[in-house]
C-alpha atoms as a PDB file:
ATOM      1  CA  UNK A   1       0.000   0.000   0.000  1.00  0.00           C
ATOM      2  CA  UNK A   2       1.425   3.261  -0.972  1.00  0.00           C
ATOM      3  CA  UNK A   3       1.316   6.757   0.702  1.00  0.00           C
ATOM      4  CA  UNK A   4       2.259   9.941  -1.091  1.00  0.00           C
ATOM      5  CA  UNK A   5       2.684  13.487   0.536  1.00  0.00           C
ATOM      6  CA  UNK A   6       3.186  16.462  -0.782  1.00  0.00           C
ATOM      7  CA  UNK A   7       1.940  19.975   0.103  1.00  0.00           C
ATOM      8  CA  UNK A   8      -0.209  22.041  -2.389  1.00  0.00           C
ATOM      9  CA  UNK A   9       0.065  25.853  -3.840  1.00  0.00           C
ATOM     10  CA  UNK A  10      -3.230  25.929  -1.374  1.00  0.00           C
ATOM     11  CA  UNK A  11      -1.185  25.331   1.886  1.00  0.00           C
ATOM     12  CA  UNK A  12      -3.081  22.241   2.289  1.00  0.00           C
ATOM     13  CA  UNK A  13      -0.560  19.243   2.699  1.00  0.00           C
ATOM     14  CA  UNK A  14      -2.614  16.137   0.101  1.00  0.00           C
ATOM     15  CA  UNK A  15      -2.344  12.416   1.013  1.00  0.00           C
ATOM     16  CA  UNK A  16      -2.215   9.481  -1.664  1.00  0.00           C
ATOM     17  CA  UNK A  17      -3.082   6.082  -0.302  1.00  0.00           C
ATOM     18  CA  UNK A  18      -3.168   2.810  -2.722  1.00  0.00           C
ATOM     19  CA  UNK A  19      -4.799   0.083  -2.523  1.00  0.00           C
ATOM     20  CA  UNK A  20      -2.699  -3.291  -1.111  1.00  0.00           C
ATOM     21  CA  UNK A  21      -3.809  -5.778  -3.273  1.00  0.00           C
ATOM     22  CA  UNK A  22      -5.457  -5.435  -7.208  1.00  0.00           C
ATOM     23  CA  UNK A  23      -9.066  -5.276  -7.027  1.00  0.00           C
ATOM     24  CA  UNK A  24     -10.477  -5.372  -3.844  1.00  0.00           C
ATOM     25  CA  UNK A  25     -10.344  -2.348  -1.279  1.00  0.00           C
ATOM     26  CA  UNK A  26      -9.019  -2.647   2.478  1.00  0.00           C
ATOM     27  CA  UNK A  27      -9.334   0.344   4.607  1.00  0.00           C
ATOM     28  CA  UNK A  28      -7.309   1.054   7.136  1.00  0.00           C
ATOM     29  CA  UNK A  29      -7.508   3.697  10.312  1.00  0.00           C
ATOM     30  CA  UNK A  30      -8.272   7.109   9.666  1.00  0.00           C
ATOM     31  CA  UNK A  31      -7.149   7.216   5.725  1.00  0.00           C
ATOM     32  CA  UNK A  32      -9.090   5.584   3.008  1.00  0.00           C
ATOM     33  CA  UNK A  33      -7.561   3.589   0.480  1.00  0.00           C
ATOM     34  CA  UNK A  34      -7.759   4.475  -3.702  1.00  0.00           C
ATOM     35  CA  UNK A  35      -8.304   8.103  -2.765  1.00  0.00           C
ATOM     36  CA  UNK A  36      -6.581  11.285  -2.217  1.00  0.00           C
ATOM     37  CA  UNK A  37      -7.073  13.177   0.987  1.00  0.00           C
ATOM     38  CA  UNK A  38      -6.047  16.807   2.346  1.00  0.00           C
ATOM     39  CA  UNK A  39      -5.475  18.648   5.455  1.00  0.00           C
ATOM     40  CA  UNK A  40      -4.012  20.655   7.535  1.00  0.00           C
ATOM     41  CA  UNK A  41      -1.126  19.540  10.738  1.00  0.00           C
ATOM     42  CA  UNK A  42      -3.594  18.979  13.616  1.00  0.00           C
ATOM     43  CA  UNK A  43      -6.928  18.788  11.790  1.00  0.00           C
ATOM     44  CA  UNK A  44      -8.985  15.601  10.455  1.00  0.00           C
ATOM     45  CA  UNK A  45      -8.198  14.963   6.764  1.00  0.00           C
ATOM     46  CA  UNK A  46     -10.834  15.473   4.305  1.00  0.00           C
ATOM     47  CA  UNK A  47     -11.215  12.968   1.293  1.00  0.00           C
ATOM     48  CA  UNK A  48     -11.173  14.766  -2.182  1.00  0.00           C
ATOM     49  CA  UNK A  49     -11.200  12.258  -4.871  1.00  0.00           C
ATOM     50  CA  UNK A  50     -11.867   8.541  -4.813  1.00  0.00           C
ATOM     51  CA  UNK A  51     -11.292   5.453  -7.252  1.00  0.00           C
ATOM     52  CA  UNK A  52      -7.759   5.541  -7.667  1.00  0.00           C
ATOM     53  CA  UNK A  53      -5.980   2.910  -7.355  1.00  0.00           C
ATOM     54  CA  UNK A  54      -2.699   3.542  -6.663  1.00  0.00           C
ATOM     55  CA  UNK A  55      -1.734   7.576  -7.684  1.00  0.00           C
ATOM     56  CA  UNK A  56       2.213   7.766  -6.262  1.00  0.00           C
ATOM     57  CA  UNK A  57       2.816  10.682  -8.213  1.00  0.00           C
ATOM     58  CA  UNK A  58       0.793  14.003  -8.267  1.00  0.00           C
ATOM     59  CA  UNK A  59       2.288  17.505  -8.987  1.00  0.00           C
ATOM     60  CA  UNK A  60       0.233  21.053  -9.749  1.00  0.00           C
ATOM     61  CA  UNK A  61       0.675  22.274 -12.948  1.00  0.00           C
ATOM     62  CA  UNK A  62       1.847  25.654 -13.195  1.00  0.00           C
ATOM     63  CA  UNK A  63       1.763  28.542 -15.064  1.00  0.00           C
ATOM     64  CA  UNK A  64      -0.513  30.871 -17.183  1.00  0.00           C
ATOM     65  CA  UNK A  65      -1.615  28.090 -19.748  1.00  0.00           C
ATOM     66  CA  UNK A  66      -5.022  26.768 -19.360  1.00  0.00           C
ATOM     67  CA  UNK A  67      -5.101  24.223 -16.823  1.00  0.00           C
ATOM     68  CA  UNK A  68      -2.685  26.338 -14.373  1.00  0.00           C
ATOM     69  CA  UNK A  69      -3.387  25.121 -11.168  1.00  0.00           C
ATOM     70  CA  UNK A  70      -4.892  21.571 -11.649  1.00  0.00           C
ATOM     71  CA  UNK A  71      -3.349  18.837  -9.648  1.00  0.00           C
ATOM     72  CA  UNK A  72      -2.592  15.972 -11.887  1.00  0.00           C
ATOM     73  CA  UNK A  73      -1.868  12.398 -10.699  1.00  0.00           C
ATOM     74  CA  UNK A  74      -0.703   9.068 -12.325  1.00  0.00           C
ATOM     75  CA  UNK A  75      -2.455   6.552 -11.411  1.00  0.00           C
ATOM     76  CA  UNK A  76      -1.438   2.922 -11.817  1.00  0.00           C
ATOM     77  CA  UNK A  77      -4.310   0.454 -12.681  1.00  0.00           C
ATOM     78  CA  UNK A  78      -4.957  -3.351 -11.524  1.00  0.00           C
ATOM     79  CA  UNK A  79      -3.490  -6.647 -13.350  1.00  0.00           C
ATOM     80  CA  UNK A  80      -4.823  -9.952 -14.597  1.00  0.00           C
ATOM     81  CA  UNK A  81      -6.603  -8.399 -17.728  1.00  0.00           C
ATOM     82  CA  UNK A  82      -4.173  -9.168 -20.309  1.00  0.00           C
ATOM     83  CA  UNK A  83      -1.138  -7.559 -21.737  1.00  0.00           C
ATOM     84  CA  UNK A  84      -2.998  -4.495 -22.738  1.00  0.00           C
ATOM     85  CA  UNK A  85      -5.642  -3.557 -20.224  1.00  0.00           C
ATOM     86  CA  UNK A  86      -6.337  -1.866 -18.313  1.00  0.00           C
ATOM     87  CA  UNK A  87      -3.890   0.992 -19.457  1.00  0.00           C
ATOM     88  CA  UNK A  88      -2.618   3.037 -16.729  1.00  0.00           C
ATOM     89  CA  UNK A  89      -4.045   6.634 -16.362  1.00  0.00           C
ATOM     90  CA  UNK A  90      -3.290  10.742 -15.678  1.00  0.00           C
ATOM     91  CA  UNK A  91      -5.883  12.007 -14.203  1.00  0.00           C
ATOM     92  CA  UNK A  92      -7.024  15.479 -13.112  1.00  0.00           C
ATOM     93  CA  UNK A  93      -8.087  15.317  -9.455  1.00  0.00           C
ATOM     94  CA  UNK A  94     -10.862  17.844  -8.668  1.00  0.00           C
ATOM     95  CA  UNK A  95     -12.301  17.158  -5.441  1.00  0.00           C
ATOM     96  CA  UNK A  96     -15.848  15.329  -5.433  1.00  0.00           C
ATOM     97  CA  UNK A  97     -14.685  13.523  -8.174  1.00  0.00           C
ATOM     98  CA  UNK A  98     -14.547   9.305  -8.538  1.00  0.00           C
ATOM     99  CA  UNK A  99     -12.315   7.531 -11.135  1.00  0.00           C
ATOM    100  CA  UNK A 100     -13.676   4.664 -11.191  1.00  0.00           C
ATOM    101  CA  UNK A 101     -11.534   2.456  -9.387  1.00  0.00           C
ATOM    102  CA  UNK A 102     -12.086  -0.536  -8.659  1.00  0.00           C
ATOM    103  CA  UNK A 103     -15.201  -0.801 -11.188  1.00  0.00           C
ATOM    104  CA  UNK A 104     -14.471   0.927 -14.255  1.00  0.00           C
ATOM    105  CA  UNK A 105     -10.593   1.500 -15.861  1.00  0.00           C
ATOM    106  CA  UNK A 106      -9.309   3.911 -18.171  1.00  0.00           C
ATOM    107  CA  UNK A 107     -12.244   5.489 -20.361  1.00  0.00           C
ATOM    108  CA  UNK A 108     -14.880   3.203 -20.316  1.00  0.00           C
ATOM    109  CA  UNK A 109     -13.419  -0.266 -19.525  1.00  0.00           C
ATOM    110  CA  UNK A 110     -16.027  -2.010 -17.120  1.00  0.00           C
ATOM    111  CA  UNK A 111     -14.580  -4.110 -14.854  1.00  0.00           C
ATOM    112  CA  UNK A 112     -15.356  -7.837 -15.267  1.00  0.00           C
ATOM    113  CA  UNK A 113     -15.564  -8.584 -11.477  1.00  0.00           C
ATOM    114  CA  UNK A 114     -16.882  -5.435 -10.042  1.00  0.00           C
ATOM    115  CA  UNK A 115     -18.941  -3.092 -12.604  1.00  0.00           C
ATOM    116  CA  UNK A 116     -22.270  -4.778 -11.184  1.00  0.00           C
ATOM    117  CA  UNK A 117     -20.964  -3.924  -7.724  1.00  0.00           C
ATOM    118  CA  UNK A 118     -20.613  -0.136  -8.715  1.00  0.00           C
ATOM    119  CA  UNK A 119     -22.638   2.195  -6.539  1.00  0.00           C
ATOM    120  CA  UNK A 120     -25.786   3.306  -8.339  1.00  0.00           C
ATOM    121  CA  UNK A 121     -26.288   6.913  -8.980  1.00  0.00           C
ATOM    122  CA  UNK A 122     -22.201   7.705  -9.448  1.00  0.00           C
ATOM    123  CA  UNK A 123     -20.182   9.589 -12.052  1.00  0.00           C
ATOM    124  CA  UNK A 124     -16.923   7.932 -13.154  1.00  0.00           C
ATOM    125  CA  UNK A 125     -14.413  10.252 -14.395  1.00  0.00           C
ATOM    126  CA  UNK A 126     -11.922   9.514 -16.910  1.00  0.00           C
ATOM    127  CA  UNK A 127      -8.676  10.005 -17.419  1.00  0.00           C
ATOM    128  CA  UNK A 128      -7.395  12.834 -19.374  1.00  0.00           C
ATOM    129  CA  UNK A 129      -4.499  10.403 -20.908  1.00  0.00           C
ATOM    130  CA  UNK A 130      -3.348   7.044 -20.505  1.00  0.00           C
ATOM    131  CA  UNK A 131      -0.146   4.639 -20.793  1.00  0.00           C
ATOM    132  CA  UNK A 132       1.124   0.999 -21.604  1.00  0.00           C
ATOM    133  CA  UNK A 133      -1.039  -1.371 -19.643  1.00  0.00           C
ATOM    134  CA  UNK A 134       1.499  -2.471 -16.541  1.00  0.00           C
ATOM    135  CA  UNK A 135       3.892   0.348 -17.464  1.00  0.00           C
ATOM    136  CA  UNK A 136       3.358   1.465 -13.586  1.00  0.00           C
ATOM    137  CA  UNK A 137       3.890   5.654 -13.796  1.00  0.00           C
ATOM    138  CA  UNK A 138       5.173   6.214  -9.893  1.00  0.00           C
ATOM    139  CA  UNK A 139       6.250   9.800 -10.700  1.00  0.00           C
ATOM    140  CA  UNK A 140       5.097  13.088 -12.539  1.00  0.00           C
ATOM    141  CA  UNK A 141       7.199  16.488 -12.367  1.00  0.00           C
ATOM    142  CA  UNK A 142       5.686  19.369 -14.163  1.00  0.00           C
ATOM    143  CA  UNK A 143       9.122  21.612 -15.458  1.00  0.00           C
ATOM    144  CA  UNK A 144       9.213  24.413 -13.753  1.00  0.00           C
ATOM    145  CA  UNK A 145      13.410  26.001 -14.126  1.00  0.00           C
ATOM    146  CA  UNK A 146      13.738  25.198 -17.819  1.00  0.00           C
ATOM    147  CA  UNK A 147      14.998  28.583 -20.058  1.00  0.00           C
ATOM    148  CA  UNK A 148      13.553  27.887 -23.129  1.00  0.00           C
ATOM    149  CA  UNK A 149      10.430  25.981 -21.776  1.00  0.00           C
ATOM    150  CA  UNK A 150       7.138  27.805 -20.478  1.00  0.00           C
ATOM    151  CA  UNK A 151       6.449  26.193 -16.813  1.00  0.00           C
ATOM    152  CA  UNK A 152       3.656  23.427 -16.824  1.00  0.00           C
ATOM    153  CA  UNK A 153       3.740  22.794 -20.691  1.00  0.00           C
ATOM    154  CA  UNK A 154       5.740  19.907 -19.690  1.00  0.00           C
ATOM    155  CA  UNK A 155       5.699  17.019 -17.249  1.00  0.00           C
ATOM    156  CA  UNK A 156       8.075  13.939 -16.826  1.00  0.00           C
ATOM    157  CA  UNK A 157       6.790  10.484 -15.883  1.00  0.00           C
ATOM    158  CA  UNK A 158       8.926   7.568 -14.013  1.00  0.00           C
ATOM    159  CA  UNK A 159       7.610   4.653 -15.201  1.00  0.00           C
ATOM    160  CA  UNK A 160       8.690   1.669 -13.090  1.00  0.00           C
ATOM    161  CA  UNK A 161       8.197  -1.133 -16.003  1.00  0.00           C
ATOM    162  CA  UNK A 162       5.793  -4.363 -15.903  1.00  0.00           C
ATOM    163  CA  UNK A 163       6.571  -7.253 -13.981  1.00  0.00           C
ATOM    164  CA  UNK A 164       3.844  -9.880 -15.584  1.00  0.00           C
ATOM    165  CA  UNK A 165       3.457  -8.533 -19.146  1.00  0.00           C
ATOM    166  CA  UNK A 166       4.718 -11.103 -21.566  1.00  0.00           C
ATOM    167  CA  UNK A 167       6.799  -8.529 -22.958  1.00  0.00           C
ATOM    168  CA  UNK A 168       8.556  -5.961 -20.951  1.00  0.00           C
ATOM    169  CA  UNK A 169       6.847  -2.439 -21.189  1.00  0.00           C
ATOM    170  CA  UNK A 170       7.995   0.650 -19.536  1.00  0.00           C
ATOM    171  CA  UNK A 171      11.895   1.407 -17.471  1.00  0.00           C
ATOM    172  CA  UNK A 172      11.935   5.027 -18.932  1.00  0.00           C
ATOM    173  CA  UNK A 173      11.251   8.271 -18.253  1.00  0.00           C
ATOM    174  CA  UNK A 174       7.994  10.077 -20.661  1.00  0.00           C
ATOM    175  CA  UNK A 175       8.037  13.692 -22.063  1.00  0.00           C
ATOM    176  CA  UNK A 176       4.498  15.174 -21.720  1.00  0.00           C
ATOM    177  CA  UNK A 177       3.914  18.255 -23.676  1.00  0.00           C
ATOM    178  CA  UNK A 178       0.261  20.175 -22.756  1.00  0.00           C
ATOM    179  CA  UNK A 179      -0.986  22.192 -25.562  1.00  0.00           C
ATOM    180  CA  UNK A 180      -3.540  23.932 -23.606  1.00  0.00           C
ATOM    181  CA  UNK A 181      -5.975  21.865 -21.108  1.00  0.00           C
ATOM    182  CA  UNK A 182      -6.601  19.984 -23.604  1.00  0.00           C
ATOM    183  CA  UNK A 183      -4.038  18.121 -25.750  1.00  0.00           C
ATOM    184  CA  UNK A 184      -1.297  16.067 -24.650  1.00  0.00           C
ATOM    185  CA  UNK A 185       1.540  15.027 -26.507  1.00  0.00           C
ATOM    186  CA  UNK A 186       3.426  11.417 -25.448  1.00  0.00           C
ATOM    187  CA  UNK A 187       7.176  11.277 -26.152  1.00  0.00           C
ATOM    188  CA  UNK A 188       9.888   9.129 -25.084  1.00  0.00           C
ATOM    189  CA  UNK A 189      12.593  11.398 -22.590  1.00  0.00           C
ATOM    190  CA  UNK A 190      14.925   8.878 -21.229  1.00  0.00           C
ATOM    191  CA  UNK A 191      15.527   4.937 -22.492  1.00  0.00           C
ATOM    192  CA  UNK A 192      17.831   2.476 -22.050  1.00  0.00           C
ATOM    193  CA  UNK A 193      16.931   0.782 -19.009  1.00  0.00           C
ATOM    194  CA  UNK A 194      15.656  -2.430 -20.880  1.00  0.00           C
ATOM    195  CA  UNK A 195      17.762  -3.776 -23.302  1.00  0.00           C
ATOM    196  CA  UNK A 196      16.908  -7.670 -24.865  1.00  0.00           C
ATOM    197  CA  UNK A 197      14.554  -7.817 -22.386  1.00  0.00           C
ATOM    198  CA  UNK A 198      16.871  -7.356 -19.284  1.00  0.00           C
ATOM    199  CA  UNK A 199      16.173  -4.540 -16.767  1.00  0.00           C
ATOM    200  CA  UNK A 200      19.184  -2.702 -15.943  1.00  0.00           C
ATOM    201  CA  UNK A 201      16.850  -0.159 -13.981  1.00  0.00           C
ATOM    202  CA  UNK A 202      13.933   0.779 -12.830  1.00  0.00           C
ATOM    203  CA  UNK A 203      12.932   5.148 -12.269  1.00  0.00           C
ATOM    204  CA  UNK A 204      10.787   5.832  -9.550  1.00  0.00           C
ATOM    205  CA  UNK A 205      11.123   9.690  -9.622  1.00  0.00           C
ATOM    206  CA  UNK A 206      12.510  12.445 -11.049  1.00  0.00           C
ATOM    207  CA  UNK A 207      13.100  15.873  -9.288  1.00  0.00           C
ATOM    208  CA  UNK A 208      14.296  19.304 -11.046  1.00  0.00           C
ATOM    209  CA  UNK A 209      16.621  21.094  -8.905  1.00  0.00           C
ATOM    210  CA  UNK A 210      16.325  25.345  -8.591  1.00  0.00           C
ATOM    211  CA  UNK A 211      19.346  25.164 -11.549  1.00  0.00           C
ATOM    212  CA  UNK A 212      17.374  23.431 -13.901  1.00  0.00           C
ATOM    213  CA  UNK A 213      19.039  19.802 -13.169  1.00  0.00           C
ATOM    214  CA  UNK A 214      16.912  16.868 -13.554  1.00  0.00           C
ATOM    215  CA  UNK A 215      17.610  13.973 -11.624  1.00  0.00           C
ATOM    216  CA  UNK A 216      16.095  10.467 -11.534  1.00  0.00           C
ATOM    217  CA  UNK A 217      16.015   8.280  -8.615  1.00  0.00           C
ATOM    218  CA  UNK A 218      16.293   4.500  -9.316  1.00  0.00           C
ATOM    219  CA  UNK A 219      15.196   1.201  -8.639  1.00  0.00           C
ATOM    220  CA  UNK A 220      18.533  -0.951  -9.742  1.00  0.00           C
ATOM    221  CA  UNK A 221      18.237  -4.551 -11.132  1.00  0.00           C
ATOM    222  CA  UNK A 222      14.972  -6.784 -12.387  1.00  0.00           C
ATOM    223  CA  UNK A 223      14.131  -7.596  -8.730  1.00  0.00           C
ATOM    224  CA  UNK A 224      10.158  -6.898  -8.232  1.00  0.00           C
ATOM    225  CA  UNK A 225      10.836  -6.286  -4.408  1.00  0.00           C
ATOM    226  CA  UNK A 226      10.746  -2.644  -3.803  1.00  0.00           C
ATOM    227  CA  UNK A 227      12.733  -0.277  -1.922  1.00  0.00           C
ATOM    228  CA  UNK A 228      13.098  -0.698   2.249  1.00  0.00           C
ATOM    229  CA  UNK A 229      10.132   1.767   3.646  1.00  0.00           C
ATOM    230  CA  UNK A 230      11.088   4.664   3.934  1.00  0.00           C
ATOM    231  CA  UNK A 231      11.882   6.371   7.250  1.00  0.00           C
ATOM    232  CA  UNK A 232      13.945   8.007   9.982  1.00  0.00           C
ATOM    233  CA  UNK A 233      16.211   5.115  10.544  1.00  0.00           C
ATOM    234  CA  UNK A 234      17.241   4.143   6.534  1.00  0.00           C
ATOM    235  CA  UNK A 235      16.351   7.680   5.170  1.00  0.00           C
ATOM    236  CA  UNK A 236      19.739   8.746   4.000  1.00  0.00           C
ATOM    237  CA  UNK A 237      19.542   5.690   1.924  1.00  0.00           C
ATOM    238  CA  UNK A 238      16.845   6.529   0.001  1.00  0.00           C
ATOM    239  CA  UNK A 239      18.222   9.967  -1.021  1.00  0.00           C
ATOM    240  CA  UNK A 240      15.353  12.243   0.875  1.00  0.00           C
ATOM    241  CA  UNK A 241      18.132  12.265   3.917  1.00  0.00           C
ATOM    242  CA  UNK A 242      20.660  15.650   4.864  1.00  0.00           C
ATOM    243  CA  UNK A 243      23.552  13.684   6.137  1.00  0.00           C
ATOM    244  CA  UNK A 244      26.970  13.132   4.697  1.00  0.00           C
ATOM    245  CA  UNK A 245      26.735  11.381   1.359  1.00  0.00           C
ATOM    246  CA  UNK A 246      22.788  12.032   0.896  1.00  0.00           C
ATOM    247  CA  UNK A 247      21.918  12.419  -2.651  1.00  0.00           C
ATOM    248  CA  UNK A 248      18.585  13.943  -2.679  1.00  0.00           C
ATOM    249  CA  UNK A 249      19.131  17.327  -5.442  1.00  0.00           C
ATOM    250  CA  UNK A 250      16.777  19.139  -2.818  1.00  0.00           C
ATOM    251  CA  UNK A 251      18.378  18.503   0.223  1.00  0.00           C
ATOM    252  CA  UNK A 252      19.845  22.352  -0.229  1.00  0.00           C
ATOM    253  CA  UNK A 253      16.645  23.831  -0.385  1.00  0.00           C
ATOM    254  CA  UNK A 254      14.646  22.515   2.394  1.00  0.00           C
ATOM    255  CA  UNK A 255      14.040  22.840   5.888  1.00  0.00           C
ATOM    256  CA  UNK A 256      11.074  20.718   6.668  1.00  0.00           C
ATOM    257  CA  UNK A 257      10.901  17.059   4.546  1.00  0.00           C
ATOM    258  CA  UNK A 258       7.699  15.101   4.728  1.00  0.00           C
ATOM    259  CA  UNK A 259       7.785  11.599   4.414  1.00  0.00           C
ATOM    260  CA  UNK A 260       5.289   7.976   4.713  1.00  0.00           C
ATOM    261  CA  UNK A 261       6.473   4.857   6.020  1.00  0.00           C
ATOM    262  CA  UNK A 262       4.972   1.967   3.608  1.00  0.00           C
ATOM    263  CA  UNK A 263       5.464  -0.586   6.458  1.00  0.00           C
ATOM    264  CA  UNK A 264       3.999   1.399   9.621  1.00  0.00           C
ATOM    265  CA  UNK A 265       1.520   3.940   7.797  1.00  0.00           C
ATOM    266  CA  UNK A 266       3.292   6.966  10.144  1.00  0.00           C
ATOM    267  CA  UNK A 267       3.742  10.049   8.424  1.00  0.00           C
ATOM    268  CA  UNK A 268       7.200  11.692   9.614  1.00  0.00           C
ATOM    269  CA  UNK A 269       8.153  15.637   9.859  1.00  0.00           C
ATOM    270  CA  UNK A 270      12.035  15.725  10.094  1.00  0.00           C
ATOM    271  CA  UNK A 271      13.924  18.969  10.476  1.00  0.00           C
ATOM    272  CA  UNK A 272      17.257  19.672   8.535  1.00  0.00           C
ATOM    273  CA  UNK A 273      20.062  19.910  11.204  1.00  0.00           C
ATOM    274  CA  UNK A 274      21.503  23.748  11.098  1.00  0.00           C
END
């Protein structure tokens, strides 16, 4: 089960919880799984938008283009469906809204084992683009330090790559160019990582630095297992650490980090040593 935090343009801090398991839905205390919840530190958290199944990534886009402002999420879908379904989704989270999770996938795929189960009287929203079926998207960074691109015409995607597809799909990084709220143009950004079949690596994010770096943190190897949770103890070694020899590119430009603890459910505040 996954947990993403980030805080929003809106001061609101937004929570991402997945699902543990591929098409049935487990709660657990005080957080609801497939949905996306904000609050504020010291207040109950509110639940925005529902039926996703596992959104790791979400950024804001910014900007003056149309869409400024929206918070987009990846969302990666459930298996056993084939090769090529259900395709794994961006979405547009507006509060209110449902995605359809765990009855419906991607526009208007109804879900074999669930759609009869779907609660009557409920609007599914689609996605506003999708990927490779078992691609897994874990990441998406709008640009934002580029010189010679706008900010929020263009978001990168970590895809983590399949793990049951009979042929490999995904281990890259995606180039998404938005021509207005509309239009979205797919593009490959960085390749390499599968070669004859064998996975030499596996993105999980990618951060741009004040300087207009990009950096890519990595899963190494075809092992499925993922990273150790993150938190206090084994931080450092995931690169969202301060100490000597941390590799996070924001570690410079941060005082407070957020961060969720797969195996406990804890959210941690940690403050940068002066």
């Amino acid at each position: 089960m996954s947990r993403t935090i980030r805080k929003g343009p809106d001061g609101w801090f937004y929570l991402s919880i997945g699902s543990s398991c591929m098409s049935v839905s487990r709660s657990i205390p005080g957080a609801r799984p497939s949905s996306a919840s904000g609050f504020r530190p010291g207040e109950p958290p509110q639940v925005c938008a529902r039926g996703l199944r596992n959104s790791v990534g979400f950024d804001w886009r910014p900007g003056d283009e149309p869409g400024a402002g929206w918070l987009y999420a990846v969302n990666a879908g459930r298996d056993w469906l084939g090769d090529d379904h259900p395709r794994e989704e961006l979405n547009v989270i507006v509060c209110g809204r449902h995605h359809g999770w765990l009855f419906v996938h991607e526009e208007a795929l109804k879900d074999p084992e669930y759609w009869d189960k779907r609660p009557r009287g409920v609007h599914f929203t689609p996605p506003v683009h999708t990927f490779a079926a078992h691609s897994t998207p874990l990441s998406i960074r709008f640009l934002r330090h580029q010189p010679d691109i706008a900010p929020g015409t263009v978001a990168l995607i970590a895809r983590h790559g399949s793990w049951n597809r009979s042929r490999k799909v995904g281990y890259d990084v995606v180039w998404l160019e938005f021509r207005g709220n509309r239009r979205i143009i797919h593009r490959p950004y960085v390749t390499g990582f599968l070669e004859d079949g064998n996975v030499l690596g596996r993105p999980v994010d990618v951060f741009e630095a004040p300087d207009g770096a990009i950096h890519t943190r990595m899963h190494k190897g075809p092992r499925r297992n993922p990273a150790p949770p993150l938190g206090p103890p084994n931080c450092e070694k995931q690169g969202l650490g301060w100490g000597r020899g941390a590799v996070s590119p924001v570690r410079h430009y941060a005082i407070w980090y957020y961060i969720t603890d797969d195996l406990s459910g804890f959210i941690y505040r940690l403050r940068r040593p002066r």
